[in-house]
Protein backbone atom coordinates (compact mmCIF):
# COMPACT_ATOMS: atom_id res chain seq x y z
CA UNK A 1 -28.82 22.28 -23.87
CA UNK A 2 -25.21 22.55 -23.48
CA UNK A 3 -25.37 23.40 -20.13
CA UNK A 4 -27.32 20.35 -19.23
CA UNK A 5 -25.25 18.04 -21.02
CA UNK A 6 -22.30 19.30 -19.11
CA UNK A 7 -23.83 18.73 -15.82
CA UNK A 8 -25.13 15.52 -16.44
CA UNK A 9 -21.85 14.34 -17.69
CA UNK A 10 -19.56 11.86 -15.26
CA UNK A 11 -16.73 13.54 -13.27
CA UNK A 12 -13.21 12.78 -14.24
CA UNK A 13 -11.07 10.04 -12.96
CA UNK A 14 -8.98 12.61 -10.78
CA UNK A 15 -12.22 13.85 -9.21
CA UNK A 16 -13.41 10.27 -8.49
CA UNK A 17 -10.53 9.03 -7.19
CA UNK A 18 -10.03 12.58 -4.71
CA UNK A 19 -13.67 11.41 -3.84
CA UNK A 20 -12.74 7.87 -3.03
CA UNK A 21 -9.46 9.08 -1.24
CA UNK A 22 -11.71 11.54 1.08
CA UNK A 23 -14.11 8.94 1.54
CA UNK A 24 -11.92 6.29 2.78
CA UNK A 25 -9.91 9.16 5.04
CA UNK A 26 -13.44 9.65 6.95
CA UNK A 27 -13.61 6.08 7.56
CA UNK A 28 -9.98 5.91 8.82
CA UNK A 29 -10.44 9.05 11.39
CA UNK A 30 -13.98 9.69 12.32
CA UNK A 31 -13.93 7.25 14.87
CA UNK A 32 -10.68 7.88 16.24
CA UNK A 33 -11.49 11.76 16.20
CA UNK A 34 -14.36 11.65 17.83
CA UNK A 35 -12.50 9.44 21.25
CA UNK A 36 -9.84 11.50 20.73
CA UNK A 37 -12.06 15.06 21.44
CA UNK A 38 -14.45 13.03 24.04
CA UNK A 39 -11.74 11.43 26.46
CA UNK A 40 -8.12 12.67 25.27
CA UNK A 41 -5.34 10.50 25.69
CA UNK A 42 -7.17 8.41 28.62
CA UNK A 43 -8.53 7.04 25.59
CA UNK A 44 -5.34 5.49 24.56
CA UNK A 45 -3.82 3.96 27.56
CA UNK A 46 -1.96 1.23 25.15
CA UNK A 47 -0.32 3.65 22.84
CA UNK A 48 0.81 5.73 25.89
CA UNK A 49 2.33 1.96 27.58
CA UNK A 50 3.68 1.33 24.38
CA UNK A 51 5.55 4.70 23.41
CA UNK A 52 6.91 5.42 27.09
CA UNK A 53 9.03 2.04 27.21
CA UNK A 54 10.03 2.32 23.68
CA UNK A 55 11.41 6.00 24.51
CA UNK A 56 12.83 4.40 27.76
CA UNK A 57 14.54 1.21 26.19
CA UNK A 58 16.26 3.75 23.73
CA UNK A 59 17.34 5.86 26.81
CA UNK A 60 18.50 2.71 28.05
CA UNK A 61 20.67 1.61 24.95
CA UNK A 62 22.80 4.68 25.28
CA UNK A 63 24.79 3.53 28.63
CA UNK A 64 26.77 -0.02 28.66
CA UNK A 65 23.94 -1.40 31.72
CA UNK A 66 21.02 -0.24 29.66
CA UNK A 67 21.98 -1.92 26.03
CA UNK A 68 22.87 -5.08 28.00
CA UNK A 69 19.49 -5.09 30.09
CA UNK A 70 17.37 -4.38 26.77
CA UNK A 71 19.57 -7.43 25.22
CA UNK A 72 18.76 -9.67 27.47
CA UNK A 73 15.06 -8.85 27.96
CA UNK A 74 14.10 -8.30 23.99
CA UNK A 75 17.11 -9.13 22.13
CA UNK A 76 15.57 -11.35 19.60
CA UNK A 77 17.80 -12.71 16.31
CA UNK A 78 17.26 -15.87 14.04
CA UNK A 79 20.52 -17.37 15.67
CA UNK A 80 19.28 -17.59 19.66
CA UNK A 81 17.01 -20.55 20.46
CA UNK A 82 13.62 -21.03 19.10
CA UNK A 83 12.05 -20.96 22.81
CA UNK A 84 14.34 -18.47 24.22
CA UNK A 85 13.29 -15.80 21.02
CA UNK A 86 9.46 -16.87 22.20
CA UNK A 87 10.11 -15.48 25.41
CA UNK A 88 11.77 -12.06 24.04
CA UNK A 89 9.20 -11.48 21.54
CA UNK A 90 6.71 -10.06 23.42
CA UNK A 91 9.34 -7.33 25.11
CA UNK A 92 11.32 -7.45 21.77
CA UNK A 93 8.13 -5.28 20.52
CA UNK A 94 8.75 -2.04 22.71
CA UNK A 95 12.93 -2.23 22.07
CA UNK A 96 13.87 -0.24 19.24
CA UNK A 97 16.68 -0.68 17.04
CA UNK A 98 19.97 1.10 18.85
CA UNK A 99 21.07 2.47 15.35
CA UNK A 100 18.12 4.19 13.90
CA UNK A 101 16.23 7.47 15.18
CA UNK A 102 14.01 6.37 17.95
CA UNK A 103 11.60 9.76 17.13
CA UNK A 104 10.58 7.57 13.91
CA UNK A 105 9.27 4.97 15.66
CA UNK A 106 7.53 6.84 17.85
CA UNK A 107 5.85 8.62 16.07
CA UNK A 108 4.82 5.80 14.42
CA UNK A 109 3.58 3.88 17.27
CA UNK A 110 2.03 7.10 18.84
CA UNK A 111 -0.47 7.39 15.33
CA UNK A 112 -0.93 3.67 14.03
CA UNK A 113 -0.90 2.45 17.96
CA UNK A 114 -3.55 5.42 18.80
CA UNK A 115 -5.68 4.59 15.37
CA UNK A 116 -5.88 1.09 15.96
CA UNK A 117 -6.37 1.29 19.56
CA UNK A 118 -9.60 3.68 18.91
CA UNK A 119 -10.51 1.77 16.09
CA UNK A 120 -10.66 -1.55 16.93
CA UNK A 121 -9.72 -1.90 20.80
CA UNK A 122 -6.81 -2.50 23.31
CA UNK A 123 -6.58 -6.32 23.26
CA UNK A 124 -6.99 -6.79 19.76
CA UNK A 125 -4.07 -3.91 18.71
CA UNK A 126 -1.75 -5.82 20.91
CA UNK A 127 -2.60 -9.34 19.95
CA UNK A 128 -2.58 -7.92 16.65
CA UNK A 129 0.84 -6.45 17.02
CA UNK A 130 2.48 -9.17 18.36
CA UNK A 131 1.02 -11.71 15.83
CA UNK A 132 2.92 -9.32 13.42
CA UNK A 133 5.72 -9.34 15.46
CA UNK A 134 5.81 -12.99 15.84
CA UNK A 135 5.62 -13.55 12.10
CA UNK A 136 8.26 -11.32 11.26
CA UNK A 137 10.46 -13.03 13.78
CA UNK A 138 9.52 -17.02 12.64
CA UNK A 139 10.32 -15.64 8.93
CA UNK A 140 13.76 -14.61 9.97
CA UNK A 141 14.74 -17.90 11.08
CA UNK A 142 12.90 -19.53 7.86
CA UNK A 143 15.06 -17.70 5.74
CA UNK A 144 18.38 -18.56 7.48
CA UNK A 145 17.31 -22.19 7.42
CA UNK A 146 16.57 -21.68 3.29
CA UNK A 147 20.27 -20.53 2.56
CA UNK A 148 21.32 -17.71 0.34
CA UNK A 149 20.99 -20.26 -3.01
CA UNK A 150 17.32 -20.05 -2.14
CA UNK A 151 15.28 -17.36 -3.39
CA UNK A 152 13.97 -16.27 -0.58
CA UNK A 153 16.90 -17.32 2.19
CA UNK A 154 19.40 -15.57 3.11
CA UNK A 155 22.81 -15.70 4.33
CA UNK A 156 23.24 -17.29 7.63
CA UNK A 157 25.37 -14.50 9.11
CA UNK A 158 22.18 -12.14 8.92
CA UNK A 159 21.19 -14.76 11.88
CA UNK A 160 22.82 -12.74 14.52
CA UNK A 161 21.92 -9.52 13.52
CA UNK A 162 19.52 -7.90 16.56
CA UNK A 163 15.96 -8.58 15.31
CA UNK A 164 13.90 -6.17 17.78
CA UNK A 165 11.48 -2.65 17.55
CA UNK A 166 7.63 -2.05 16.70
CA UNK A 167 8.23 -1.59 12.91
CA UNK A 168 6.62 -4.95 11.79
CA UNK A 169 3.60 -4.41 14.48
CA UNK A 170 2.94 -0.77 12.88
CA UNK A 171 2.51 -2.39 9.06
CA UNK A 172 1.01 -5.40 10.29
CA UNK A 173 -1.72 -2.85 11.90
CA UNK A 174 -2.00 -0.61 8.88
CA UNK A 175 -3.19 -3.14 7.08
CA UNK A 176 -5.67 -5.05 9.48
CA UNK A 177 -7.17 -1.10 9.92
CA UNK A 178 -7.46 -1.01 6.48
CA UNK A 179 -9.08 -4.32 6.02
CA UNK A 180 -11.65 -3.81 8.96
CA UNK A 181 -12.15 -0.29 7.44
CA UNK A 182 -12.82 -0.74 4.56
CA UNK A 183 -9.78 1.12 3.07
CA UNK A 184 -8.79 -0.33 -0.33
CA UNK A 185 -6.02 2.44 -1.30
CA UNK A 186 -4.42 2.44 2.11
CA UNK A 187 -4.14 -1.71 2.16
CA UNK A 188 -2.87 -1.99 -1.58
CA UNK A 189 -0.91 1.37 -0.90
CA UNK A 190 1.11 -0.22 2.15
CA UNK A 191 1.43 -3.36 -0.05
CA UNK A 192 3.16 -1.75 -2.90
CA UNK A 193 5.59 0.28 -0.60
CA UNK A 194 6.68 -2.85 1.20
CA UNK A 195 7.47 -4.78 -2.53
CA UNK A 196 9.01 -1.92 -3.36
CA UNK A 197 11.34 -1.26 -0.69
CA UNK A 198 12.08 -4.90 -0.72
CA UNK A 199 12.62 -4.94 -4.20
CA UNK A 200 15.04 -2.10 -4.32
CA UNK A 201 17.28 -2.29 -1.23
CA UNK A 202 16.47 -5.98 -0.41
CA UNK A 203 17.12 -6.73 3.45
CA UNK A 204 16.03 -8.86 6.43
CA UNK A 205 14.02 -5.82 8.11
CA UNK A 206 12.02 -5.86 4.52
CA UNK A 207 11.58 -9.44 4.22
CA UNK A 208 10.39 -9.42 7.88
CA UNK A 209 7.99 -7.11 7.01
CA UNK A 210 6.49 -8.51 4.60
CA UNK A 211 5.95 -11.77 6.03
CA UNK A 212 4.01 -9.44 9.09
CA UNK A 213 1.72 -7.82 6.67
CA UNK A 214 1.15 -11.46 5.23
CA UNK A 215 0.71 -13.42 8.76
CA UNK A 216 -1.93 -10.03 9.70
CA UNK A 217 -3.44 -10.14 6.05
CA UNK A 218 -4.05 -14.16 6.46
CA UNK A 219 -5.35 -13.30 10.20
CA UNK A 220 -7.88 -10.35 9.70
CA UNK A 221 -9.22 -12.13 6.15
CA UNK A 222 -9.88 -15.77 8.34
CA UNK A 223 -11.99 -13.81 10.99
CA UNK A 224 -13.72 -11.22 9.04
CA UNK A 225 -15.12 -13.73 6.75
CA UNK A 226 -16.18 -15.39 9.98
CA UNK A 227 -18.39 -12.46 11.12
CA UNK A 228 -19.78 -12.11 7.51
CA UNK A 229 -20.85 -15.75 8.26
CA UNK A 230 -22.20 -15.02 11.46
CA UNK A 231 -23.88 -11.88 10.40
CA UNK A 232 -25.77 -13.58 8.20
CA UNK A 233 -26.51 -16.61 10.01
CA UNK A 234 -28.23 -14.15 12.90
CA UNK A 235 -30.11 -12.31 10.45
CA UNK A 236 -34.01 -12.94 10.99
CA UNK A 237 -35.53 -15.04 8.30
CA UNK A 238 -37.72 -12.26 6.38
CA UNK A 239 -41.21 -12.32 7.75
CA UNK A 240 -44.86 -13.24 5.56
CA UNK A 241 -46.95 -10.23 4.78
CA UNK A 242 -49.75 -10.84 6.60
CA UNK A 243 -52.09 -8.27 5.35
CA UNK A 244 -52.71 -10.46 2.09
CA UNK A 245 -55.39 -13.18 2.68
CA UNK A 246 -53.97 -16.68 1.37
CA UNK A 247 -55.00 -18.48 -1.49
CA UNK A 248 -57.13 -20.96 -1.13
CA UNK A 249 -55.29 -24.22 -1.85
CA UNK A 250 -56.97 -27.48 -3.65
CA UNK A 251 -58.39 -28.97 -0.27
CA UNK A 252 -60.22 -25.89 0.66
CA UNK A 253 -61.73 -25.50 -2.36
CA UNK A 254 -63.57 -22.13 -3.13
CA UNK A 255 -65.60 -20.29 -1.05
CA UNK A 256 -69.34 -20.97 -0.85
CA UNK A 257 -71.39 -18.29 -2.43
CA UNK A 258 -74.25 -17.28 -0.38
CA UNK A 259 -77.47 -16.73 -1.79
CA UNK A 260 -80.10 -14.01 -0.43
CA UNK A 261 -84.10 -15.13 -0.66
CA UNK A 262 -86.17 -12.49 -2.59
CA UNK A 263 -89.28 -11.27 -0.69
C-alpha cells in the first residue's frame, strides 16, 4: 500500500522544474542539431559572414589605418547625425568594441547567430539583428536628449562614446528564439540578467540593451500573434457527420407508415 502511494505521489518541484529545463533545451537544439549533423557549417552561411568580418574589423582596429577605416564605416555614437548613424548601423553590427576581448563576441555570434540562423532562417536573423541593433542605437540618442535629471537620460558626454559590436543583436535574438520556441525560462532568464546588470553597474551598453530586447520583444509578440490569427483563420470549418440521418424538421413532417395487406 505504501509502495503505491509513493509512486502515485507528484514529483518534487526540483524534478519538475529539471523536467521543464530539459524539455525546453530539446526545443532550443533539436532543430539546430539535426542541420548541424546533415549539412555542417554550409548550413550557416550567415553566422560564418558575420563572425569572419567581426574577427577582421578587430584585426583591423589594432593598426592606426584599420581603427580609422572601421570608424568611418561603423562608428556609430548618439553625438554623429541621425542619418549619418542610419547609414553605419548596418556595418556598425559586425565592428566590435576596440577595448573588450573580441573571442567573447565571437563566440557569441558563432552560437546565438548559428541557433537562430537554423532555427528560424537567414533573412529573418539578420533583420532581426539589426532591428535590435537599430533600437539599441535610437535609445542612445533618446537618453542623451532626456538629460542626466531624467531617470532614464543620461549625461550628454556618454554621446560620443563609440556605440558599435553585435552584443545588442545576440540578446535581441535570444529572446525572439525563445519566444518562437517556446522557451519560457530562457526569455524571463535573459530578462532578469539584463535588469540586473543594469541595475548594478548601470551604463549605456546596458541601457542599450535593454531597449534591444524590448524593440525584439515588441517585434516577435506583434507577428506571432499574427500567425495565431492566421492559423486559425485557415483552419477548415469542422465538417457534419454525415453518417447520422437528419431529423425530420416541422415541414417534413413524419414519415408515412406503410401498411402490408393480409392475404
Amino acid at each position: 500500500m505504501s509502495t503505491l502511494a509513493r509512486s502515485s505521489a507528484r514529483p518534487g518541484p526540483l524534478v519538475r522544474a529539471g523536467g521543464a529545463v530539459r524539455g525546453e533545451w530539446r526545443r532550443l537544439t533539436a532543430v539546430p542539431v539535426r542541420e548541424l549533423r546533415a549539412h555542417g557549417l554550409s548550413a550557416i552561411p550567415l553566422t560564418v559572414c558575420t563572425v569572419l568580418p567581426t574577427l577582421g574589423f578587430w584585426l583591423a582596429w589594432r593598426t592606426t589605418w584599420g581603427g580609422d577605416l572601421a570608424r568611418v564605416l561603423g562608428g556609430v555614437s548618439a553625438g554623429i547625425p541621425l542619418p549619418l548613424a542610419l547609414l553605419r548601423t548596418p556595418v556598425s553590427l559586425f565592428v566590435p568594441a576596440p577595448d573588450l576581448p573580441v573571442w567573447g563576441a565571437l563566440i557569441q555570434v558563432l552560437i546565438l547567430f548559428g541557433l537562430a540562423e537554423l532555427d528560424l532562417g537567414a533573412r529573418r536573423t539578420l533583420l532581426i539583428a539589426y532591428v535590435a541593433t537599430l533600437c539599441g542605437t535610437l535609445s542612445a540618442r533618446v537618453m542623451v536628449g532626456l538629460g542626466p535629471d531624467h531617470p532614464l537620460g543620461i549625461d550628454a558626454r556618454q554621446g560620443d562614446i563609440l556605440d558599435t559590436g553585435p552584443s545588442a543583436a545576440v540578446v535581441g535574438l535570444v529572446v525572439c528564439i525563445a519566444m518562437v520556441r517556446h522557451a519560457p525560462i530562457l526569455f524571463t532568464g535573459a530578462w532578469i540578467l539584463m535588469v540586473a546588470e543594469v541595475t548594478v553597474k548601470p551604463n549605456l551598453a546596458g541601457r542599450e540593451h535593454i531597449a534591444a530586447m524590448a524593440g525584439v520583444t515588441l517585434c516577435a509578440g506583434v507577428y506571432l500573434a499574427r500567425q495565431r490569427r492566421r492559423t486559425r483563420l485557415r483552419r477548415p470549418a469542422p465538417t457534419r457527420d454525415r453518417s447520422r440521418a437528419p431529423a425530420p424538421t416541422r415541414h417534413q413532417g413524419r414519415p408515412r407508415e406503410t401498411t402490408h395487406n393480409q392475404p
